[in-house]
PDB file of N, CA and C in Angstrom:
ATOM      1  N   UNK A   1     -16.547  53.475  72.793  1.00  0.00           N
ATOM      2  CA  UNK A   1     -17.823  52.944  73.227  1.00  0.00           C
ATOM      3  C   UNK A   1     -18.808  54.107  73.347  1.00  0.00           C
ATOM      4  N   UNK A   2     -20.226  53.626  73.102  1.00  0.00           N
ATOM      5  CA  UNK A   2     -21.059  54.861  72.665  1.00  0.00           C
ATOM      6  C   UNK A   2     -21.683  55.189  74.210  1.00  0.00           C
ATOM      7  N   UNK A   3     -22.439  56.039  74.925  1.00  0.00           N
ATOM      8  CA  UNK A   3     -22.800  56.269  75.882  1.00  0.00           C
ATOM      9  C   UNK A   3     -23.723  54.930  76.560  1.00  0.00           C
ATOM     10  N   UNK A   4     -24.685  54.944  75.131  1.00  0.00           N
ATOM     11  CA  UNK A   4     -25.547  53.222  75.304  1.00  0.00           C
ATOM     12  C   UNK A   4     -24.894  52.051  75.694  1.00  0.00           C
ATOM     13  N   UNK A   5     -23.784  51.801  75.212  1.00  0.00           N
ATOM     14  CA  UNK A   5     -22.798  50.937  74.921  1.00  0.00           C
ATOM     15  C   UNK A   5     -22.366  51.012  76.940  1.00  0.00           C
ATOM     16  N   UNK A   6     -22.036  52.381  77.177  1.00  0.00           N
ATOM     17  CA  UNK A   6     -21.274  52.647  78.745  1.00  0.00           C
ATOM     18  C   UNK A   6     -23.082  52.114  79.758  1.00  0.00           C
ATOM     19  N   UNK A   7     -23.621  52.816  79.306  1.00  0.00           N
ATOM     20  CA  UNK A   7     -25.032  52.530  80.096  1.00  0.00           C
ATOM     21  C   UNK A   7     -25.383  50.858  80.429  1.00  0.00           C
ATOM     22  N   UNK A   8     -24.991  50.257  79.358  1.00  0.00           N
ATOM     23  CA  UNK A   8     -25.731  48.780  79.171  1.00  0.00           C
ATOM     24  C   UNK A   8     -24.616  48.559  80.176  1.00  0.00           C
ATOM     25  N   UNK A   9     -23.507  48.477  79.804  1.00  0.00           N
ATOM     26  CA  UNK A   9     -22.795  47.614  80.539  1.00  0.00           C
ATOM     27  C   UNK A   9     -22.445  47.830  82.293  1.00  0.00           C
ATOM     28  N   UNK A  10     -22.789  49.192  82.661  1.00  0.00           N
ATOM     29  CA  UNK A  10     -23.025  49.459  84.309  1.00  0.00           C
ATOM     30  C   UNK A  10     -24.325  48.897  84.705  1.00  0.00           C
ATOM     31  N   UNK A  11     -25.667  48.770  83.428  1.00  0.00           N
ATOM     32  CA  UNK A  11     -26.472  47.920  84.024  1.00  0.00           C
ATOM     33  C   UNK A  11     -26.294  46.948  84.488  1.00  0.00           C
ATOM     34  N   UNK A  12     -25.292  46.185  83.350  1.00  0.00           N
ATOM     35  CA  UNK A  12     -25.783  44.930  83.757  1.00  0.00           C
ATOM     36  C   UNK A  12     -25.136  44.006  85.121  1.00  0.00           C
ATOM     37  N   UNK A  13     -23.998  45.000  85.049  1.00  0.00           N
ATOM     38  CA  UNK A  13     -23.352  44.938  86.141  1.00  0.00           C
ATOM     39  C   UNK A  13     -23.872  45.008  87.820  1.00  0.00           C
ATOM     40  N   UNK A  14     -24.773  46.158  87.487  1.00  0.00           N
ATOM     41  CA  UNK A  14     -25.595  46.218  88.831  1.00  0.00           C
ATOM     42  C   UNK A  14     -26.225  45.112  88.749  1.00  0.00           C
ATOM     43  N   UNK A  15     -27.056  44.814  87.885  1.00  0.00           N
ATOM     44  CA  UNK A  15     -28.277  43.907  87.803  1.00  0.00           C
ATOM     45  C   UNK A  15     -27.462  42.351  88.414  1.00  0.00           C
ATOM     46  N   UNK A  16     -26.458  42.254  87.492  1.00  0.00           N
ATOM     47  CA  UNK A  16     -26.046  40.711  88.158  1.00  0.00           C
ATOM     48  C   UNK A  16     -25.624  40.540  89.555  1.00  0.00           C
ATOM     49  N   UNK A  17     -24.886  42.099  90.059  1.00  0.00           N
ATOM     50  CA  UNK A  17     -24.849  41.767  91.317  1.00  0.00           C
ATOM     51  C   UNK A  17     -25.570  41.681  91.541  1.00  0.00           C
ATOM     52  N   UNK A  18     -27.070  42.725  92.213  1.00  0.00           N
ATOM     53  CA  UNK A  18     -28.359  42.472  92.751  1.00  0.00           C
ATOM     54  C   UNK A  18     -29.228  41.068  92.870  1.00  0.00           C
ATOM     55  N   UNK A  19     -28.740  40.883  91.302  1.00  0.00           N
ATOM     56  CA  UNK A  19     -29.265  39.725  91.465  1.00  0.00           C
ATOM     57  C   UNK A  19     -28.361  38.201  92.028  1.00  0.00           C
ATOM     58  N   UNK A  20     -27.405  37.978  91.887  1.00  0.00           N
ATOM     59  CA  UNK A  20     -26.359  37.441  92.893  1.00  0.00           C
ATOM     60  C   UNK A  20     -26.929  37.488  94.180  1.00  0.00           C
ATOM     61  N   UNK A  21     -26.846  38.448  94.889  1.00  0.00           N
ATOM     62  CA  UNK A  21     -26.949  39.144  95.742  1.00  0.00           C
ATOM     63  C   UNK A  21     -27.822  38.606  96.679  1.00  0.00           C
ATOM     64  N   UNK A  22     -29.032  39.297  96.233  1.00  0.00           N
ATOM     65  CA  UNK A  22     -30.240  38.203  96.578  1.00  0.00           C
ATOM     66  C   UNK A  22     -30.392  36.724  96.540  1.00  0.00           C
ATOM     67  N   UNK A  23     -30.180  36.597  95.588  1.00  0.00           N
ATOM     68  CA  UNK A  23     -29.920  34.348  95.266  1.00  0.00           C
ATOM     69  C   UNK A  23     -29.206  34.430  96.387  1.00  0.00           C
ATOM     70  N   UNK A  24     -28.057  34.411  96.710  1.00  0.00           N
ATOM     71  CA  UNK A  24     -27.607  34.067  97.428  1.00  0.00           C
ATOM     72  C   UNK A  24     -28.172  34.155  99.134  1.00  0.00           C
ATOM     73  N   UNK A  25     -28.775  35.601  99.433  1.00  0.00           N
ATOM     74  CA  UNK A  25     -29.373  35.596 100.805  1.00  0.00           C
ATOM     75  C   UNK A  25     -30.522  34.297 100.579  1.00  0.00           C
ATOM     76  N   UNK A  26     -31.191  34.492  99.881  1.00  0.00           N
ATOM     77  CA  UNK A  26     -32.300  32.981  99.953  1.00  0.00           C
ATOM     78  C   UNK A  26     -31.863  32.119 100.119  1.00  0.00           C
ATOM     79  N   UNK A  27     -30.594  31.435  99.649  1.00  0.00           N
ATOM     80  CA  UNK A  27     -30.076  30.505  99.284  1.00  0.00           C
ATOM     81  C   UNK A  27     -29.245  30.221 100.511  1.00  0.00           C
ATOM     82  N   UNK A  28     -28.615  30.893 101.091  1.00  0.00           N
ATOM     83  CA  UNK A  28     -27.850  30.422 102.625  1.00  0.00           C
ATOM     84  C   UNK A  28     -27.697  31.590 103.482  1.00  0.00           C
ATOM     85  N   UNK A  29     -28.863  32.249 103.511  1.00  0.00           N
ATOM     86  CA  UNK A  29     -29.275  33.542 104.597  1.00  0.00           C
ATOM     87  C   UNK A  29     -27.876  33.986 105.148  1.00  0.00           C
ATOM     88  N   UNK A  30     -27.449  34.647 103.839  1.00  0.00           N
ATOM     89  CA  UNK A  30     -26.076  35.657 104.399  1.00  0.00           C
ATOM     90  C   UNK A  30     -25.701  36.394 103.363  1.00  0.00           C
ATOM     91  N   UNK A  31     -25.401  37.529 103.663  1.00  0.00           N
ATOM     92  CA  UNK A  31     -24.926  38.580 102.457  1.00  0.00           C
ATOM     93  C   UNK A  31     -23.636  38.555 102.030  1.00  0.00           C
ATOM     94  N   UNK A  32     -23.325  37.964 101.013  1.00  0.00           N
ATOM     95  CA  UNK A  32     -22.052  37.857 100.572  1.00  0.00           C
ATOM     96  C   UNK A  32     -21.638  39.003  99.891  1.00  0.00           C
ATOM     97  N   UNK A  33     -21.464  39.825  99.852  1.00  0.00           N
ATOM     98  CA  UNK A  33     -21.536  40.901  99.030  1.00  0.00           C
ATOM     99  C   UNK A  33     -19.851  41.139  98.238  1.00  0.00           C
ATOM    100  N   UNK A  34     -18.969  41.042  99.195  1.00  0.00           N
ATOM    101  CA  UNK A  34     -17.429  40.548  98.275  1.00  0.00           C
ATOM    102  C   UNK A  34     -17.305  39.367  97.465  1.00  0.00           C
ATOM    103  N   UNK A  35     -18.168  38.397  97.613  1.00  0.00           N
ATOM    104  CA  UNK A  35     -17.879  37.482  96.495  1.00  0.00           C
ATOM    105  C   UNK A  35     -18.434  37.775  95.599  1.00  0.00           C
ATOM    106  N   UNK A  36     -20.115  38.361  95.779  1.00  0.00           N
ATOM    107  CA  UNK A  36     -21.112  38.290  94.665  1.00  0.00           C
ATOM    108  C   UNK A  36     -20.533  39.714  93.620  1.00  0.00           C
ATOM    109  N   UNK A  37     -19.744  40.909  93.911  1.00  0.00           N
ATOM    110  CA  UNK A  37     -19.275  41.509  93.304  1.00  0.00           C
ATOM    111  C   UNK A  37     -18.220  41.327  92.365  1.00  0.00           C
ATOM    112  N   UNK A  38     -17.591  40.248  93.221  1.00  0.00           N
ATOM    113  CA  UNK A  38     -16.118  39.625  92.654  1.00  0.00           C
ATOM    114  C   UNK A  38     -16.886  38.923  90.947  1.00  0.00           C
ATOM    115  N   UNK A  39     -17.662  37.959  91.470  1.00  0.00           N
ATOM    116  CA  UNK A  39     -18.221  37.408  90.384  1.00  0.00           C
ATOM    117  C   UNK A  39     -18.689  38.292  89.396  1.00  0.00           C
ATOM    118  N   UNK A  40     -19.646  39.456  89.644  1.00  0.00           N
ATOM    119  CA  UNK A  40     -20.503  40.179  89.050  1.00  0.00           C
ATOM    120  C   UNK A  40     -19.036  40.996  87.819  1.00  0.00           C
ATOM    121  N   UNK A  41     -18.135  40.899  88.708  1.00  0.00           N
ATOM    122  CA  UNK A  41     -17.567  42.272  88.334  1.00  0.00           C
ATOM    123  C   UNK A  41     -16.452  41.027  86.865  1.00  0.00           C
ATOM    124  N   UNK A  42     -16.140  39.624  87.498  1.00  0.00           N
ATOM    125  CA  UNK A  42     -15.647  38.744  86.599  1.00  0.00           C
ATOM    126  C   UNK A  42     -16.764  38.772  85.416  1.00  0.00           C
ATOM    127  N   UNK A  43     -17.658  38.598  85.397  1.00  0.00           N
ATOM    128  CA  UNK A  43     -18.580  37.801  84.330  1.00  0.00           C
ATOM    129  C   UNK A  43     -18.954  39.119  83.406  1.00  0.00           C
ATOM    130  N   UNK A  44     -18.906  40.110  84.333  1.00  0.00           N
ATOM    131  CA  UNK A  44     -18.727  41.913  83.246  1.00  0.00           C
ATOM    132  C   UNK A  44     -17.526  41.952  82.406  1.00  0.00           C
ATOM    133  N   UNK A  45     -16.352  41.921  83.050  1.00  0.00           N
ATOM    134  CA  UNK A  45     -15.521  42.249  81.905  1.00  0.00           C
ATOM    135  C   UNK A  45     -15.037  40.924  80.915  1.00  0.00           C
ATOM    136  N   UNK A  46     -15.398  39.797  81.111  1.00  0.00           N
ATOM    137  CA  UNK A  46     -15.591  38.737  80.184  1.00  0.00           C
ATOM    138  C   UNK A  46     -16.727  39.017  79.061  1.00  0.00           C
ATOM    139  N   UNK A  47     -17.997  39.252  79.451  1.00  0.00           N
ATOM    140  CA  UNK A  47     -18.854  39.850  78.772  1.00  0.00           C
ATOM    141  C   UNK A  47     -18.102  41.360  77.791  1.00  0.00           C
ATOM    142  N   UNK A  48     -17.432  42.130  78.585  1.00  0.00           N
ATOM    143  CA  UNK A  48     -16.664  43.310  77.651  1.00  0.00           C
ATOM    144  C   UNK A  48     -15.794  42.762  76.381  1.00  0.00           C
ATOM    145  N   UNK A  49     -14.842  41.600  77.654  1.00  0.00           N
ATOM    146  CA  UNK A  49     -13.708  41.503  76.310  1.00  0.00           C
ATOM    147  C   UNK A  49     -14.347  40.613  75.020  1.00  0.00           C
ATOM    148  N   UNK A  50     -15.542  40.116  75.504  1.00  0.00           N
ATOM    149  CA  UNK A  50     -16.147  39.118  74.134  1.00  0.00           C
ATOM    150  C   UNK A  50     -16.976  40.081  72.972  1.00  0.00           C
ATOM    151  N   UNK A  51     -17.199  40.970  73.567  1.00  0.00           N
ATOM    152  CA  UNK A  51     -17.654  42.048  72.797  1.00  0.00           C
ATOM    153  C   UNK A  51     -16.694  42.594  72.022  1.00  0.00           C
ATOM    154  N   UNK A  52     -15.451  43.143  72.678  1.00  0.00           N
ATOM    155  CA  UNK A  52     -15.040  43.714  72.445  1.00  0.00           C
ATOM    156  C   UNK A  52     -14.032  42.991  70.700  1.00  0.00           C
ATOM    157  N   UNK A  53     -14.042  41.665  71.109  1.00  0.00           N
ATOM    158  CA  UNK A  53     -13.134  40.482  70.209  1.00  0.00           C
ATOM    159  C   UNK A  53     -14.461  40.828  69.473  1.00  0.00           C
ATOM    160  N   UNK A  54     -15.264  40.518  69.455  1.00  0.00           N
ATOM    161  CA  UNK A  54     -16.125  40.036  68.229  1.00  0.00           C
ATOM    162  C   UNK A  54     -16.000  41.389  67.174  1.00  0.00           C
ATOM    163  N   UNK A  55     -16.387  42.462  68.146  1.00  0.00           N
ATOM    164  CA  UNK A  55     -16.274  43.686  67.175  1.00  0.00           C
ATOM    165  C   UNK A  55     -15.151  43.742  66.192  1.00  0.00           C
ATOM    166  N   UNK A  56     -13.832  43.432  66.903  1.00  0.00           N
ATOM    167  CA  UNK A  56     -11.993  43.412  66.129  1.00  0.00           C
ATOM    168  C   UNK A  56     -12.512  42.396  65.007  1.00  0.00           C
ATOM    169  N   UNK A  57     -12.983  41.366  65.407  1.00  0.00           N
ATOM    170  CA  UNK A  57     -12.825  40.084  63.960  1.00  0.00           C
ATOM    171  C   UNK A  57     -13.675  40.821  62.738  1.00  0.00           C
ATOM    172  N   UNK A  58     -15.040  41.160  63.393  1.00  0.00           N
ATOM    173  CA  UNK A  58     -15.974  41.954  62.357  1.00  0.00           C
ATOM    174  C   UNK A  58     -15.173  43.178  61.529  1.00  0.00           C
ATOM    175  N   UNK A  59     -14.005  43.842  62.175  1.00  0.00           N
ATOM    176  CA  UNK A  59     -13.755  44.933  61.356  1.00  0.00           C
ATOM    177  C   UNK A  59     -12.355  44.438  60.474  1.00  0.00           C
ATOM    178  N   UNK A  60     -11.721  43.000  61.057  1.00  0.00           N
ATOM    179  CA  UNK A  60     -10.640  42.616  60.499  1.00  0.00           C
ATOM    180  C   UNK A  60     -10.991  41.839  59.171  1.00  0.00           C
ATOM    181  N   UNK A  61     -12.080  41.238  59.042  1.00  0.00           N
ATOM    182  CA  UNK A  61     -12.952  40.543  57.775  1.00  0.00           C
ATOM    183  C   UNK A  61     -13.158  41.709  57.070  1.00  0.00           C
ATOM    184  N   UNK A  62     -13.700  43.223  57.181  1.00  0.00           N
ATOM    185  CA  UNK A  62     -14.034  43.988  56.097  1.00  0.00           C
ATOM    186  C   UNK A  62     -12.779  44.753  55.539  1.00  0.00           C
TER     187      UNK A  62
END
């Protein structure tokens, strides 16, 4: 993975928690912060391994 590749994906990671994060205090005025990571941190490496599959099929077709 290229540095861009490492960068994007700690973004987005922050970003979904943060943003979790927040939704959620609006949403029932309490900081969940172990779930919203739990999630953040599920929906990241799902996001990795789908990347990561698509790339394998792309190089198994050429």
């Amino acid at each position: 993975m290229t540095k861009f590749g490492k960068f994007f994906f700690i973004t987005f990671f922050i970003t979904l928690l943060t943003f979790t994060t927040f939704w959620d205090y609006f949403k029932n005025d309490s900081w969940a912060l172990l779930e919203n990571s739990f999630y953040s941190l599920c929906v990241t490496i799902f996001l990795f391994m789908a990347i990561l599959l698509r790339r394998r099929k792309k190089s198994a077709d050429n």
